[in-house]
Protein backbone atom coordinates (compact mmCIF):
# COMPACT_ATOMS: atom_id res chain seq x y z
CA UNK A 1 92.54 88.94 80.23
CA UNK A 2 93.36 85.60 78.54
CA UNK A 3 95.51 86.08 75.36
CA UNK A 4 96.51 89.18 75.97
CA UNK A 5 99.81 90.19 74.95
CA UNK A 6 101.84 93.57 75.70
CA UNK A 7 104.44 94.72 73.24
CA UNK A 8 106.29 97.90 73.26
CA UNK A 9 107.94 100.53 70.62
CA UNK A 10 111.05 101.68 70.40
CA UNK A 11 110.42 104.24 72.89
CA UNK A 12 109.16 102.71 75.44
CA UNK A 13 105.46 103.04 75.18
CA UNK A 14 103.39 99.97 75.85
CA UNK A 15 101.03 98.62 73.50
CA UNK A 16 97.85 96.56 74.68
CA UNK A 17 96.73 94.40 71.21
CA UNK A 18 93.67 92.00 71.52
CA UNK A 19 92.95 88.94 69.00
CA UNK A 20 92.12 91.08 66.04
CA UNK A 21 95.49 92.87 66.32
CA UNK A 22 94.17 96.16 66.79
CA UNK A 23 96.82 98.58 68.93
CA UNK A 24 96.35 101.21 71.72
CA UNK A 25 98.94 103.22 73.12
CA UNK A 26 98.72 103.39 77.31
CA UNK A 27 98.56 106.89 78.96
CA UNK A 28 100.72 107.47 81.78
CA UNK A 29 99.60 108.81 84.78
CA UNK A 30 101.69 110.74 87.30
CA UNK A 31 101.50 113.45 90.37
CA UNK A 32 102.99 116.49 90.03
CA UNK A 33 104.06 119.19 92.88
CA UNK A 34 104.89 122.77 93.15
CA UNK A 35 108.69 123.50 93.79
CA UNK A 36 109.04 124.48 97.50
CA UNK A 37 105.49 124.26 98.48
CA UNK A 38 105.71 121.14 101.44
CA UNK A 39 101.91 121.67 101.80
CA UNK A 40 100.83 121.03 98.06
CA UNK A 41 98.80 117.70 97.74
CA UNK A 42 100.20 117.40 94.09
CA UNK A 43 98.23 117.13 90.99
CA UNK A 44 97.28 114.46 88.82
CA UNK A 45 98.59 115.04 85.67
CA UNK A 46 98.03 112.55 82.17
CA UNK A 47 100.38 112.15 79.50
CA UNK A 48 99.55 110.78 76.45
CA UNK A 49 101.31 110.38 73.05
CA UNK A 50 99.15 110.96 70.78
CA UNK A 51 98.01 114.43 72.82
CA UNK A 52 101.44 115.86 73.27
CA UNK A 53 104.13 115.30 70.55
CA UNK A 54 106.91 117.27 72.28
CA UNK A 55 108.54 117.39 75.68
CA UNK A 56 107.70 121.63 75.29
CA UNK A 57 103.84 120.66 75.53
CA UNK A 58 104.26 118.63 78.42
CA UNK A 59 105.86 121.66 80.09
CA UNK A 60 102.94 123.81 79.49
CA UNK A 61 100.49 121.46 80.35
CA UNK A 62 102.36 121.02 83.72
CA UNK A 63 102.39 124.73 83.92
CA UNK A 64 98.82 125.15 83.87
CA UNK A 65 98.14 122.52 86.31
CA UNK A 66 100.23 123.36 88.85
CA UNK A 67 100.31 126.92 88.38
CA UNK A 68 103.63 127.84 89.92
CA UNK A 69 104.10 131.17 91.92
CA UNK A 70 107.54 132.05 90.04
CA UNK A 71 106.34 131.61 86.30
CA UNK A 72 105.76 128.63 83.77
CA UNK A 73 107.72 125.39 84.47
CA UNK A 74 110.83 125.17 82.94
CA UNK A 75 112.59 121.75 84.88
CA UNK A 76 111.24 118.84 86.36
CA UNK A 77 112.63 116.88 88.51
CA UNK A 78 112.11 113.62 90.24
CA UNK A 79 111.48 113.16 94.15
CA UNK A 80 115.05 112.26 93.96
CA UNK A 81 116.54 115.47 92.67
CA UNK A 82 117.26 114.06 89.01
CA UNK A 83 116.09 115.90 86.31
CA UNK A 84 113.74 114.87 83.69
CA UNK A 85 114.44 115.65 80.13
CA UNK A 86 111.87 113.91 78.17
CA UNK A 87 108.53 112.60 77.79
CA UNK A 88 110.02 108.55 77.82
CA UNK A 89 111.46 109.14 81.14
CA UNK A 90 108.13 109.79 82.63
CA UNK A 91 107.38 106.31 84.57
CA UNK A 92 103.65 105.77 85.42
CA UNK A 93 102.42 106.31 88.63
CA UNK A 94 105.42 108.25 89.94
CA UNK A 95 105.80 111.38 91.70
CA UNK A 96 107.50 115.07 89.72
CA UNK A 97 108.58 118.58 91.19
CA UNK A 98 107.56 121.01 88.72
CA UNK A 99 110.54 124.04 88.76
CA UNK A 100 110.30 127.31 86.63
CA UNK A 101 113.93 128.98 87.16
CA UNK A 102 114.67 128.35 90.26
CA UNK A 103 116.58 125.55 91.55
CA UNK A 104 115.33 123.16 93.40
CA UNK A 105 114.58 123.39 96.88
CA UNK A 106 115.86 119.64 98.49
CA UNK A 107 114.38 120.43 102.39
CA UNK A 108 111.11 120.55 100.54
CA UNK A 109 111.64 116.87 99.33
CA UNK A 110 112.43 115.88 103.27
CA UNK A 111 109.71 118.13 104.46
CA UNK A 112 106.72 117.09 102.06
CA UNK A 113 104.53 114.07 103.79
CA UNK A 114 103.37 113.47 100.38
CA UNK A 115 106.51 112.06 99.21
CA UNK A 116 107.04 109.52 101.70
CA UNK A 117 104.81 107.14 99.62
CA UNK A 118 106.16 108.15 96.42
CA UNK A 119 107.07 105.26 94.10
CA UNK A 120 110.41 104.90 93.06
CA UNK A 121 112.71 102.80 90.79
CA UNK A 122 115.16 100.41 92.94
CA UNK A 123 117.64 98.51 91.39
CA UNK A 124 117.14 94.95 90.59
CA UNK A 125 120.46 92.90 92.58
C-alpha cells in the first residue's frame, strides 16, 4: 500500500502503522518437524507476541503440535543444527526441529525431502 511505513522495536518485531498511526505487531509463521522422523510433513506453527510472553510457552505450544514420541520439546533447532534460544530468533517463514532430550539426529536433516526447500539466512557479501 501507498504510505505505508514499517518500523520495528527493539526486539525485532515489525510494526505495520497506517496514516492514523495506529500499530500492529506481525505474527510469525514457521514449520516445525519432529526430531528424527524423515517422513514428517512438518507443522505449521504461529507465534505471536502478544499470545506467548515467554520462550517456555512457545515450547509447549510446539509440544502439542508436534507431539513428539520421546516427551515435551525441550530444544529447537534450526535445519542447520543451531540451536534456538528465544522467541526473537524465530525468522518467519523458516523451517525448526523440535527435540525433547535427545540430541539431534543430523542424517535426518540430509534424509528429510522436506528440507531441501527450507529457507535459510545467507550472508550478504
Amino acid at each position: 500500500m501507498a504510505g505505508e511505513k514499517h518500523t520495528f522495536d527493539p526486539k525485532g518485531n515489525m510494526f505495520s502503522g497506517d496514516k492514523f498511526g495506529t500499530q500492529e505487531v506481525k505474527a510469525i509463521y514457521i514449520r516445525i518437524f519432529r526430531n528424527g522422523d524423515k517422513h514428517h510433513a512438518g507443522e505449521k506453527f504461529k507465534v505471536h507476541p502478544k499470545i506467548f510472553k515467554t520462550w517456555d510457552q512457545v515450547l509447549v505450544k510446539m509440544s502439542q503440535t508436534v507431539n513428539l514420541p520421546t516427551g515435551a520439546c525441550r530444544k529447537v533447532y534450526t535445519v542447520k543444527g543451531k540451536v534456538v534460544k528465544k522467541m526473537e530468533s524465530l525468522k518467519d517463514g523458516h523451517y525448526y526441529i523440535c527435540c525433547a532430550g535427545e540430541p539431534l539426529h543430523k542424517e535426518t536433516l540430509k534424509l528429510n525431502k522436506h528440507f531441501e526447500n527450507a529457507p535459510v539466512n545467507k550472508k550478504k557479501e
